[in-house]
N, C-alpha and C. Protein backbone atom coordinates (compact mmCIF):
# COMPACT_ATOMS: atom_id res chain seq x y z
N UNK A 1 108.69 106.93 84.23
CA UNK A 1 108.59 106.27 85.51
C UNK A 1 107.21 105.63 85.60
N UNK A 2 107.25 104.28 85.82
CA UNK A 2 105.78 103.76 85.86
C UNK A 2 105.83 103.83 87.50
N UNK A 3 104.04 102.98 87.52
CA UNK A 3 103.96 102.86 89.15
C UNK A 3 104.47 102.27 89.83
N UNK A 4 104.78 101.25 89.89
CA UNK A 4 106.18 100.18 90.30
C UNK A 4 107.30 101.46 90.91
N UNK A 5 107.82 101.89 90.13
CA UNK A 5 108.78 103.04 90.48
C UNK A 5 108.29 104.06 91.33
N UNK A 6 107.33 104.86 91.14
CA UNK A 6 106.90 105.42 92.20
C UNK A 6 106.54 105.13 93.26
N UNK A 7 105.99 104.10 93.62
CA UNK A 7 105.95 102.84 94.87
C UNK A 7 107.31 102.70 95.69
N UNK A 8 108.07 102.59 94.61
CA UNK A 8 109.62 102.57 95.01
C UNK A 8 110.10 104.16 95.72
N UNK A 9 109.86 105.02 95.23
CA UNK A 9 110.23 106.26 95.46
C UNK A 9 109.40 106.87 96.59
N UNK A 10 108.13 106.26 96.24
CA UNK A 10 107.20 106.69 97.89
C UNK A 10 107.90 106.19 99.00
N UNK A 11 108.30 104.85 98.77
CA UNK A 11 108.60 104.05 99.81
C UNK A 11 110.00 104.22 100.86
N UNK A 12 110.97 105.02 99.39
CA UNK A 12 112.63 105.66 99.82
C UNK A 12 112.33 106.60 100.64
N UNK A 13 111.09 107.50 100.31
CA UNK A 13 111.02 109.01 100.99
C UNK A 13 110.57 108.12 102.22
N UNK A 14 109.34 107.63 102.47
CA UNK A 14 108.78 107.54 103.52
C UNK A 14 110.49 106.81 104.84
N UNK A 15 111.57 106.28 104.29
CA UNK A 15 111.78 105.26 105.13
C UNK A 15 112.84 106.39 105.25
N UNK A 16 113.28 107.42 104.84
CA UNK A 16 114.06 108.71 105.23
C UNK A 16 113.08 109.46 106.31
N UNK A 17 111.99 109.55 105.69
CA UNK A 17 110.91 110.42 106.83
C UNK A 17 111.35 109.78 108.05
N UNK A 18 110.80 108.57 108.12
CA UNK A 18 111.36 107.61 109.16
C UNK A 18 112.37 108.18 110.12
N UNK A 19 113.56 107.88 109.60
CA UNK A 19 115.13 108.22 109.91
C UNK A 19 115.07 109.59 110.97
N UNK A 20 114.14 110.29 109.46
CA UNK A 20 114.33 111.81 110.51
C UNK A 20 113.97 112.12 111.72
N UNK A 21 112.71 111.67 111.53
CA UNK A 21 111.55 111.82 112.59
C UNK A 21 112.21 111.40 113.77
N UNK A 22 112.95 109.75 113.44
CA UNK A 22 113.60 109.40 115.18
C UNK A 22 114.64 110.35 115.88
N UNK A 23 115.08 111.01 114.58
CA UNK A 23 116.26 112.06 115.02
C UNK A 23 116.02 112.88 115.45
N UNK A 24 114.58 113.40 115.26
CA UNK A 24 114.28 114.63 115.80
C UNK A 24 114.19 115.72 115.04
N UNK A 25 114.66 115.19 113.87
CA UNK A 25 114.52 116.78 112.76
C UNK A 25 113.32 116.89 112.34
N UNK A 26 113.03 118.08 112.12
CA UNK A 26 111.72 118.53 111.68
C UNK A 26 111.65 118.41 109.91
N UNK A 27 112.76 118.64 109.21
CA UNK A 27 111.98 118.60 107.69
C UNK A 27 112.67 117.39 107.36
N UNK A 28 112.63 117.36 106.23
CA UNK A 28 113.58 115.64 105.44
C UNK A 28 113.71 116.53 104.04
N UNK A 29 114.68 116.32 103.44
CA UNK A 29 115.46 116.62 102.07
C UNK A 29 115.64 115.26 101.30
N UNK A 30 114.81 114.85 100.17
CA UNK A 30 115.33 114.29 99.97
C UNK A 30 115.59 114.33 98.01
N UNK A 31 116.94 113.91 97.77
CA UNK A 31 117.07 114.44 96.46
C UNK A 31 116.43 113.32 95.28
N UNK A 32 115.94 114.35 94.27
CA UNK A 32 115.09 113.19 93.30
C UNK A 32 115.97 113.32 92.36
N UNK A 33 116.12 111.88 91.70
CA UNK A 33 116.51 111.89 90.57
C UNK A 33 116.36 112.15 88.83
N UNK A 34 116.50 112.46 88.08
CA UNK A 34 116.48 113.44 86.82
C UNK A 34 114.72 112.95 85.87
N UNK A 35 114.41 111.30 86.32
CA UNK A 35 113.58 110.63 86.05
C UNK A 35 112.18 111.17 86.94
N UNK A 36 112.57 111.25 88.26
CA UNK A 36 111.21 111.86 88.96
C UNK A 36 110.92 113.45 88.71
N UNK A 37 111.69 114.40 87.88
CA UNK A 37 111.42 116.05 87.97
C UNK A 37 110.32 116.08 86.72
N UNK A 38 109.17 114.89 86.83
CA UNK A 38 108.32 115.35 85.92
C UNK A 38 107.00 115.47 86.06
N UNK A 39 106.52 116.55 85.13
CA UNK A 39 105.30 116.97 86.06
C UNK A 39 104.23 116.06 86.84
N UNK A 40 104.31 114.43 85.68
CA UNK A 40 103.62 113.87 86.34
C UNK A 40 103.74 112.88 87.50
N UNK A 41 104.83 112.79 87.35
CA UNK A 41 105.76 112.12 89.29
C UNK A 41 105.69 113.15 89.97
N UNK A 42 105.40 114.03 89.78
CA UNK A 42 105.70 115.26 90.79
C UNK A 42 104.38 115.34 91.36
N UNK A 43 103.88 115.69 90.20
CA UNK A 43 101.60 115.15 90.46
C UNK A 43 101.66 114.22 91.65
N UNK A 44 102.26 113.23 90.97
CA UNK A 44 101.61 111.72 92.00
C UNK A 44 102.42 112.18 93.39
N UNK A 45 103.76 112.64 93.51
CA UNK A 45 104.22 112.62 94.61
C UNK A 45 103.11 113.67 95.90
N UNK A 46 102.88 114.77 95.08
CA UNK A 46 102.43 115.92 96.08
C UNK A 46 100.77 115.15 95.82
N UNK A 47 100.38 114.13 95.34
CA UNK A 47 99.12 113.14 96.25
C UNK A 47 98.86 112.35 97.05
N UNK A 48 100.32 111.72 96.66
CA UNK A 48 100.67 110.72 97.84
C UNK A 48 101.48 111.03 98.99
N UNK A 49 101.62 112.08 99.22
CA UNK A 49 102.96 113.15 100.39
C UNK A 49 101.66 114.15 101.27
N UNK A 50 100.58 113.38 101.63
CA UNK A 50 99.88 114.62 102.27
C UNK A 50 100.11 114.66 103.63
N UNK A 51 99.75 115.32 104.83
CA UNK A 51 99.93 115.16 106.46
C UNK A 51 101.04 115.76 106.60
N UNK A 52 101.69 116.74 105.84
CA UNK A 52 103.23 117.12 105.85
C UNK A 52 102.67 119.01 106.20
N UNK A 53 103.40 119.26 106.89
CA UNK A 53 103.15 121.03 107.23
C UNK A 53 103.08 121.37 105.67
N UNK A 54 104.38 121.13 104.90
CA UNK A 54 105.07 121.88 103.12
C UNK A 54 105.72 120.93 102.69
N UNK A 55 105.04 120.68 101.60
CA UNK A 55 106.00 119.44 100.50
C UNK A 55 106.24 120.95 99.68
N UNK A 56 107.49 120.73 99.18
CA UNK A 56 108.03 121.67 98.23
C UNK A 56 108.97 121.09 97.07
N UNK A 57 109.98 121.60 96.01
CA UNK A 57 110.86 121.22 95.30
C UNK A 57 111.97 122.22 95.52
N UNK A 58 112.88 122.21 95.40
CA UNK A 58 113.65 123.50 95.53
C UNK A 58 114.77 122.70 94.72
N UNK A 59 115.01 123.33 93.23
CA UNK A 59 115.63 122.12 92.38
C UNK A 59 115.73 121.14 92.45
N UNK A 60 116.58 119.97 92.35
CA UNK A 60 115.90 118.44 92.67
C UNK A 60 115.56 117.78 94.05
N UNK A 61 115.61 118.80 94.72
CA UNK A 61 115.09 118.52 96.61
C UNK A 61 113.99 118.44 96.28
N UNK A 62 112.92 117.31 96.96
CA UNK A 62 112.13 117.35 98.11
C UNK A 62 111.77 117.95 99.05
N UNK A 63 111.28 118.81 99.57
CA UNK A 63 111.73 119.28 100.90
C UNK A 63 110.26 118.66 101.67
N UNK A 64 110.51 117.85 102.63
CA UNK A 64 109.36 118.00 103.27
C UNK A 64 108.95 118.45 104.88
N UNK A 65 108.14 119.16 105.41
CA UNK A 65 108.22 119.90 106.55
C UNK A 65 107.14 118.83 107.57
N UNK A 66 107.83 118.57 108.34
CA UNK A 66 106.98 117.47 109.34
C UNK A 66 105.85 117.83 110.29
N UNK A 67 104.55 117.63 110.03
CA UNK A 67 103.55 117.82 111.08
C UNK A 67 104.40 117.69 112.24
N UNK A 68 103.36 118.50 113.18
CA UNK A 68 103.86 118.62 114.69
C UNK A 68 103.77 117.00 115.28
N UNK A 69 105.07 116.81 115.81
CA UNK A 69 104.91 115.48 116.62
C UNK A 69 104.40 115.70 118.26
N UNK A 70 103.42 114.68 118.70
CA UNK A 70 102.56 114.35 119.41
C UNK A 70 103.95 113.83 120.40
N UNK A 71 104.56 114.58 121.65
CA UNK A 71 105.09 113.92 122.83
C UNK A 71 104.78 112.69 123.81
């Protein structure tokens, strides 16, 4: 996966974060594909995924836990 692709993949998560956030849910799931489960997309992701309560993996999930939203 070059950077181009991860740009791409920052950009999928962030526009799900999105989604959630208007919904009201607190975490976002989102599933990675067989190309991102490597250590070093995983590196870049948990650098570029900060402001989050818990970025986690839980097999090919994402999991990410949403700072407290501001009413």
């Amino acid at each position: 996966m070059n950077n181009d692709d991860l740009q791409h993949l920052l950009n999928s998560i962030q526009s799900e974060v999105k989604s959630d956030v208007t919904s009201g849910k607190n975490t976002t799931t989102y599933k990675l594909s067989d190309d991102a489960l490597t250590e070093k997309v995983l590196d870049g992701l948990a650098e570029n995924l900060k402001g989050y309560k818990d970025v986690r993996i839980d097999g090919s999930n994402l999991i990410l836990t949403h700072a407290d939203q501001e009413a």
